[in-house]
N, C-alpha and C. Protein backbone atom coordinates (compact mmCIF):
# COMPACT_ATOMS: atom_id res chain seq x y z
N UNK A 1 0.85 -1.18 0.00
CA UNK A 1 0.00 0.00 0.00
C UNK A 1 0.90 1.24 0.00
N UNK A 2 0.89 2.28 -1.09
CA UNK A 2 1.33 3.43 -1.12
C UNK A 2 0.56 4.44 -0.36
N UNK A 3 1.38 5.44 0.51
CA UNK A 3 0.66 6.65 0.81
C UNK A 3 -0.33 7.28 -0.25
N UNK A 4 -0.39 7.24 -1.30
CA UNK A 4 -1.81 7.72 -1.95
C UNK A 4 -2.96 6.57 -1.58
N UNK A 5 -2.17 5.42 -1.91
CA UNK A 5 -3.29 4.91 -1.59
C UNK A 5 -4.02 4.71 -0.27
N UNK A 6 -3.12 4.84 0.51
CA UNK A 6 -3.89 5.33 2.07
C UNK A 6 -4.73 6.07 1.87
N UNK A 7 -4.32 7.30 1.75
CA UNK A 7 -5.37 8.23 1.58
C UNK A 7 -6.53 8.42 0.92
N UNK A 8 -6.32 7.46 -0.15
CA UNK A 8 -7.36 7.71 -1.18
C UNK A 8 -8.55 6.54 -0.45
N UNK A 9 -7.88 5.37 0.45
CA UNK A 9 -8.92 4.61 0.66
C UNK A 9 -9.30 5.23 2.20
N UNK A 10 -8.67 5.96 2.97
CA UNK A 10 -9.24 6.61 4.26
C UNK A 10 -9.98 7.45 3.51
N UNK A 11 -9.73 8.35 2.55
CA UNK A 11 -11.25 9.36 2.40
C UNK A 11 -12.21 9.01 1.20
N UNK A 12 -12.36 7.97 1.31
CA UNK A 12 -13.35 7.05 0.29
C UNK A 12 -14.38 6.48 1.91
N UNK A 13 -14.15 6.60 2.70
CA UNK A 13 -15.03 6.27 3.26
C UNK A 13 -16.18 7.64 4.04
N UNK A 14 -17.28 7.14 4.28
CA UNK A 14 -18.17 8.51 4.91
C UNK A 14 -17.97 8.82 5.80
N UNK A 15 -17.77 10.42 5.48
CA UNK A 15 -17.79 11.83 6.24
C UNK A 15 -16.16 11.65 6.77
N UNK A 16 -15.19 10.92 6.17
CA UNK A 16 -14.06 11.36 6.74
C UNK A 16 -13.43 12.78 5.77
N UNK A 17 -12.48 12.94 6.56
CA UNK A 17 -11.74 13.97 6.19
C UNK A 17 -10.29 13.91 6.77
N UNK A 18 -9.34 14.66 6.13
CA UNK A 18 -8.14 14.84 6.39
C UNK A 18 -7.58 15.85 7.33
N UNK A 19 -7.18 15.93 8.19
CA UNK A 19 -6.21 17.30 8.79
C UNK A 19 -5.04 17.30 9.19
N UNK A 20 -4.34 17.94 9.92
CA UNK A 20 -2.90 18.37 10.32
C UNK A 20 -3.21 18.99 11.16
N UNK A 21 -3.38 18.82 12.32
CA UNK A 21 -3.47 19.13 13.81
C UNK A 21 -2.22 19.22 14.34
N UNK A 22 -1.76 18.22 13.92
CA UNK A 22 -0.30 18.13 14.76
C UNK A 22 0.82 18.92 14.01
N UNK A 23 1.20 18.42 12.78
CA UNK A 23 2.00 19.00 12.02
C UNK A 23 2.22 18.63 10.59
N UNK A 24 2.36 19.62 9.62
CA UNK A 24 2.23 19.77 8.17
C UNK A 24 2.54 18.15 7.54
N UNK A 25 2.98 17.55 8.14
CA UNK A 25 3.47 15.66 7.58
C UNK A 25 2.54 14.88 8.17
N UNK A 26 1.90 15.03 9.09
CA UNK A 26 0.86 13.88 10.11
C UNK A 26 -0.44 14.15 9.79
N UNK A 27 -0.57 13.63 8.88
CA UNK A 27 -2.01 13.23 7.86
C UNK A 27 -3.44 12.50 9.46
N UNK A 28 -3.73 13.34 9.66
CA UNK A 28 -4.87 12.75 10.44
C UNK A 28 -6.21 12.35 9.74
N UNK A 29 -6.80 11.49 10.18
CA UNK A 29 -8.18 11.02 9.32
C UNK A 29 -9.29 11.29 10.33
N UNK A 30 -10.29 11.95 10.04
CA UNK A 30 -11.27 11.90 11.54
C UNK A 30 -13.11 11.65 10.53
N UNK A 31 -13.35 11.41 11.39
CA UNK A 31 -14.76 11.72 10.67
C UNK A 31 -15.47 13.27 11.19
N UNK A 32 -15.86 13.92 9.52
CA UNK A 32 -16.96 14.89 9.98
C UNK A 32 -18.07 15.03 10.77
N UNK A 33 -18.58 14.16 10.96
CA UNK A 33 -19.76 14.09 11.83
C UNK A 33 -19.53 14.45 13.73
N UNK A 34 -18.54 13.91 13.90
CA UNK A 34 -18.14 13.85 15.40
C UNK A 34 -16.48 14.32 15.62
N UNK A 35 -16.19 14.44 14.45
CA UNK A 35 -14.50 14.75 14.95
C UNK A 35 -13.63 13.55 15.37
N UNK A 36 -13.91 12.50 15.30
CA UNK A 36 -13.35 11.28 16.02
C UNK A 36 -12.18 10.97 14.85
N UNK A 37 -10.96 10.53 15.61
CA UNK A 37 -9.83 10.26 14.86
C UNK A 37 -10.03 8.80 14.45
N UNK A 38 -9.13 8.37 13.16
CA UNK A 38 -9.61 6.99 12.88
C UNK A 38 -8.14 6.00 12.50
N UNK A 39 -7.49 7.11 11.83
CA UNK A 39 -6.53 7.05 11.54
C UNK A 39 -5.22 8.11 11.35
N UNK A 40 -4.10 7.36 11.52
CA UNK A 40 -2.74 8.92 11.54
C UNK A 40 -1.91 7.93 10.72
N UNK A 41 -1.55 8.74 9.87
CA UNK A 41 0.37 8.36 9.04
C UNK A 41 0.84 9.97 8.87
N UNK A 42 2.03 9.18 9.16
CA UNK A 42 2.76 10.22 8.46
C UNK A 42 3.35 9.92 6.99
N UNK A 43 2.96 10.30 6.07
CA UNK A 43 2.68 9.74 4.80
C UNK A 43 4.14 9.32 3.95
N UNK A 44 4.85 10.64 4.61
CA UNK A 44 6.33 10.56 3.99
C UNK A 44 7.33 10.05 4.42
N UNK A 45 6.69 9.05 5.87
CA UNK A 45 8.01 8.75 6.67
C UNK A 45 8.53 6.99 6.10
N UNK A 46 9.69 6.67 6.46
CA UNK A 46 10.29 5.51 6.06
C UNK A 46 10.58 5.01 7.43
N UNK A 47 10.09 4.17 8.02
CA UNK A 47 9.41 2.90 7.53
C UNK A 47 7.81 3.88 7.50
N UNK A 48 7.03 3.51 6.09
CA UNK A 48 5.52 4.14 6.20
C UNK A 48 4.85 2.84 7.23
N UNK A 49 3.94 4.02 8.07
CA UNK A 49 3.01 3.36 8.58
C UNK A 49 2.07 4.30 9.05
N UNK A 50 0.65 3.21 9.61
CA UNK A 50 -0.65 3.69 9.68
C UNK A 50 -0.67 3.49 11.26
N UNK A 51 -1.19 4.15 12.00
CA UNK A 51 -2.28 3.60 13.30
C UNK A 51 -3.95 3.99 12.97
N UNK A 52 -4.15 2.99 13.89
CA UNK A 52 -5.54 2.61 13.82
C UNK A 52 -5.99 2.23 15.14
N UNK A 53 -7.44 2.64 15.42
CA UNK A 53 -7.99 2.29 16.26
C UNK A 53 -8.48 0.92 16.18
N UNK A 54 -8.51 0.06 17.07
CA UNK A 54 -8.89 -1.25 17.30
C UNK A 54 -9.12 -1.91 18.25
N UNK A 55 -10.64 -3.04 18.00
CA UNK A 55 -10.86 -3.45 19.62
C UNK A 55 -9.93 -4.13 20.20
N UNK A 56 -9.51 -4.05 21.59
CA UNK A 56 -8.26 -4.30 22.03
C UNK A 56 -8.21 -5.87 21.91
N UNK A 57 -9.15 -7.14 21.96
CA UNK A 57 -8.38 -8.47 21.97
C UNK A 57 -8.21 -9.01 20.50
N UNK A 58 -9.33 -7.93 19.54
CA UNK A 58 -8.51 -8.30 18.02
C UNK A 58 -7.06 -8.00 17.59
N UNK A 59 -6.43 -6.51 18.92
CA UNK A 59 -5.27 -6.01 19.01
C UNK A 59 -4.14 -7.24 18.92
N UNK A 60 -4.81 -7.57 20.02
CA UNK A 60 -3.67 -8.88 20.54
C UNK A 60 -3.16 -10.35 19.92
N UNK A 61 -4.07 -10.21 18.96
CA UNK A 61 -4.17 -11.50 18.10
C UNK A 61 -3.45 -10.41 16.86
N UNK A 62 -3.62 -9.68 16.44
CA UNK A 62 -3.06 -9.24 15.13
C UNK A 62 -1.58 -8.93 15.80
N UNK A 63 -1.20 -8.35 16.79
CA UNK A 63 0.25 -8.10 16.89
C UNK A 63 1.24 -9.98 16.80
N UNK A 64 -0.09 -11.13 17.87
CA UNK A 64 0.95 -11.84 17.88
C UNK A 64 1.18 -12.92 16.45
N UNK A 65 0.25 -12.52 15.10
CA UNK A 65 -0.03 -13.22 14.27
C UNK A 65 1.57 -12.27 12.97
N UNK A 66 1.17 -10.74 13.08
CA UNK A 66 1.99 -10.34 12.42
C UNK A 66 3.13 -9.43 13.26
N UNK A 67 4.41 -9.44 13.35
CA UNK A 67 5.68 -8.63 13.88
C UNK A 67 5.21 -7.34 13.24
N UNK A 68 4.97 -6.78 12.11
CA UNK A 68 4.75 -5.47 11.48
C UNK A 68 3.26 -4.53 12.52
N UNK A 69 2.69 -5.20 12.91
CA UNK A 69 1.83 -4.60 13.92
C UNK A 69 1.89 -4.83 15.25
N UNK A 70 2.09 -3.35 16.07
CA UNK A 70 2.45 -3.12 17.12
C UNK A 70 1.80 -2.50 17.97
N UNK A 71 1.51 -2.15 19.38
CA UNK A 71 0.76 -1.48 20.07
C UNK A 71 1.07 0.07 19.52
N UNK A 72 -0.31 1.02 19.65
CA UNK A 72 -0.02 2.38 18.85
C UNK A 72 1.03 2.75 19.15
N UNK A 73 1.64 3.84 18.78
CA UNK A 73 2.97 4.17 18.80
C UNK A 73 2.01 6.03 18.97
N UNK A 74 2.71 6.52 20.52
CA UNK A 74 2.26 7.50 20.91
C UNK A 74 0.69 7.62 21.20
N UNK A 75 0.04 6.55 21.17
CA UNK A 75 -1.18 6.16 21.58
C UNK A 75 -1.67 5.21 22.43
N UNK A 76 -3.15 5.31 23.15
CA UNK A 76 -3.76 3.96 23.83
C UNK A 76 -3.23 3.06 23.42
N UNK A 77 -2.53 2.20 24.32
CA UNK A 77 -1.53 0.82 23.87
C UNK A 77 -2.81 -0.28 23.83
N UNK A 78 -3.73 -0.31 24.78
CA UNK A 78 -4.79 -1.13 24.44
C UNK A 78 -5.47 -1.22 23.54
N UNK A 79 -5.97 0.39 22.84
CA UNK A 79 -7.09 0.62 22.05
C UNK A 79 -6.64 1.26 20.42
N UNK A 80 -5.43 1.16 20.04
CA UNK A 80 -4.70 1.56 19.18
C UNK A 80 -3.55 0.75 18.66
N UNK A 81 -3.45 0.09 17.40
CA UNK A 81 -2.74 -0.35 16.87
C UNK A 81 -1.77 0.45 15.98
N UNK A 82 -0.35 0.02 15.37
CA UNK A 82 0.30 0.73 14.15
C UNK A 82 0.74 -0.57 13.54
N UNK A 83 0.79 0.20 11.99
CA UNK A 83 1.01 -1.29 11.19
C UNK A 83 2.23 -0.36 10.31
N UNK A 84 3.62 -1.42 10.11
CA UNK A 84 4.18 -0.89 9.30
C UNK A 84 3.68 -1.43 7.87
N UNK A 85 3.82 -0.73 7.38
CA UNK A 85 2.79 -1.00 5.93
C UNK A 85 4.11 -1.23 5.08
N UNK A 86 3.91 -2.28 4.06
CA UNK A 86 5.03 -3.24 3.07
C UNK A 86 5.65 -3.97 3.79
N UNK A 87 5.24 -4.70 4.90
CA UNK A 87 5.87 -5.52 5.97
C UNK A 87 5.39 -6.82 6.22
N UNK A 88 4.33 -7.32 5.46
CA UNK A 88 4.19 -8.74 5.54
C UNK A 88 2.59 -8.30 6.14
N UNK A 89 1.72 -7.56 6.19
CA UNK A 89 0.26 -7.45 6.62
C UNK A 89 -0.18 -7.05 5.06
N UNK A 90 -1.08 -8.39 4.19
CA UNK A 90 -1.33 -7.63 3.59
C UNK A 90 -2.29 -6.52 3.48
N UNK A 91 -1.80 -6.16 2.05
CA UNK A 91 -3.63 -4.85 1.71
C UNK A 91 -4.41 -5.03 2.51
N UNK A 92 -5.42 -5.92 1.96
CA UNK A 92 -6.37 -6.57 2.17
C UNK A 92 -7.09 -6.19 3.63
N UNK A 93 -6.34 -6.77 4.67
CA UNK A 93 -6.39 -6.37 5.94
C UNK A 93 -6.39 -5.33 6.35
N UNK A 94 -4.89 -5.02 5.79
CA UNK A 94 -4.81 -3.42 6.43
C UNK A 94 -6.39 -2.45 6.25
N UNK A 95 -6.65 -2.83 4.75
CA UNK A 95 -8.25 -2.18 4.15
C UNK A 95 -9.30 -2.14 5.33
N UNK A 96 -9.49 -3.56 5.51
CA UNK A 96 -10.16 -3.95 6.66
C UNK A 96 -10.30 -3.61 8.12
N UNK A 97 -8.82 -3.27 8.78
CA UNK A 97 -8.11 -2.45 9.57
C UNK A 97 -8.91 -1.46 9.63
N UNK A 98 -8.64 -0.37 8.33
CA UNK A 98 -9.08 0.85 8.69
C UNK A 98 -10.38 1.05 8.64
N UNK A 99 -11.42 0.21 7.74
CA UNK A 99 -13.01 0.23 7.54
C UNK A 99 -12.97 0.02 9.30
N UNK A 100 -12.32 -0.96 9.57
CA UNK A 100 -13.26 -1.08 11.42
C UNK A 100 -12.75 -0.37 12.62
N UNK A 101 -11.42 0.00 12.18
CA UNK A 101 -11.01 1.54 12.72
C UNK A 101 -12.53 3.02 12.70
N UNK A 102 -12.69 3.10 11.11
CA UNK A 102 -13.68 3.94 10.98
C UNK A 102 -15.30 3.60 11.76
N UNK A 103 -15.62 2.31 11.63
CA UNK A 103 -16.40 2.16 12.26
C UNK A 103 -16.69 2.19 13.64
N UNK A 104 -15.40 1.88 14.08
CA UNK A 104 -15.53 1.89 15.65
C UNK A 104 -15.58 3.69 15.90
N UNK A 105 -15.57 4.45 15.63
CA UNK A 105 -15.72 5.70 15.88
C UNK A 105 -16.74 6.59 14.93
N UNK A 106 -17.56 6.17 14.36
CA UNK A 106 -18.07 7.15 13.27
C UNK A 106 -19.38 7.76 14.09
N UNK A 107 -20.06 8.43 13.69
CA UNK A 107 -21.01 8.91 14.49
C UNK A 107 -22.20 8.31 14.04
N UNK A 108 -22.77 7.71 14.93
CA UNK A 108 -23.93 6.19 14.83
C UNK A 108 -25.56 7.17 14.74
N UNK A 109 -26.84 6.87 13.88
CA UNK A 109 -27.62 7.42 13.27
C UNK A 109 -28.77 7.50 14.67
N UNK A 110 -29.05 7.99 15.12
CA UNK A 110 -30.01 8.23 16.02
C UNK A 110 -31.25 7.07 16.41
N UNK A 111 -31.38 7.49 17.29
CA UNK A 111 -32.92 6.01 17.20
C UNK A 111 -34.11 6.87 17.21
N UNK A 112 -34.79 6.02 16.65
CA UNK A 112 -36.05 6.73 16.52
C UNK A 112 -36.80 6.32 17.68
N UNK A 113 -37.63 7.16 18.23
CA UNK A 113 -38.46 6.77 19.41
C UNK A 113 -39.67 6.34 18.73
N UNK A 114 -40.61 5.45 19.86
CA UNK A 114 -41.81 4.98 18.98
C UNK A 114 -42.32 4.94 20.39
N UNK A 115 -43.89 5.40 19.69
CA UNK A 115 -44.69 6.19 20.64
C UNK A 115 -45.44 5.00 21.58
C-alpha cells in the first residue's frame, strides 16, 4: 500500500476527512460528523506506517499473528494499533483495519423513538 493509496482509501469512506493538527506531515483522518480520529500516518516517513484504532483483543491477536503490527505508537496501547505497511500485513487487511477503525468511531444514526 502506497501513501496515496492510504489516503485515497481513508477518504473514500463517509464523512471522513483529512487534517494536520499536529503538524504539516501527520495526515490525520477523523470523521466529519463527530470529529473522532480513525486514523494517523505520516505519509512521507520511512518505515511508512498507519495507526488505527482497534478493539483491544482483536489487538492482541493481530500483533501476535503479524511482527509489522504493534501497540499504537504514541497512543492507547490497548485501544490503538500501528502497522508498518510493506511488511508482511497484507492490503487486504490493512483495508479492513481501517473500515473497522472507521467504524468503531463514526457517528452512529439516532434512534427513533416509537410512541
Amino acid at each position: 500500500m502506497t501513501p496515496d493509496d492510504l489516503r485515497e482509501y481513508c477518504l473514500a469512506l463517509p464523512q471522513a476527512t483529512e487534517t494536520f493538527p499536529f503538524s504539516e506531515g501527520l495526515s490525520v483522518f477523523k470523521t466529519s460528523g463527530n470529529g473522532k480520529v480513525f486514523a494517523l500516518s505520516a505519509l512521507s516517513d520511512q518505515p511508512f506506517s498507519v495507526s488505527l484504532k482497534c478493539d483491544p483483543e482483536d489487538s492482541i491477536a493481530l500483533r501476535e499473528e503479524f511482527p509489522a503490527i504493534t501497540p499504537g505508537y504514541h497512543l492507547n496501547k490497548k485501544h490503538w494499533i500501528t502497522i508498518v505497511l510493506d511488511a508482511g500485513v497484507p492490503d487486504e487487511l490493512v483495508e479492513q483495519l481501517i473500515s473497522g477503525s472507521h467504524d468503531l468511531v463514526r457517528p452512529r444514526a439516532a434512534r427513533s423513538r416509537q410512541a
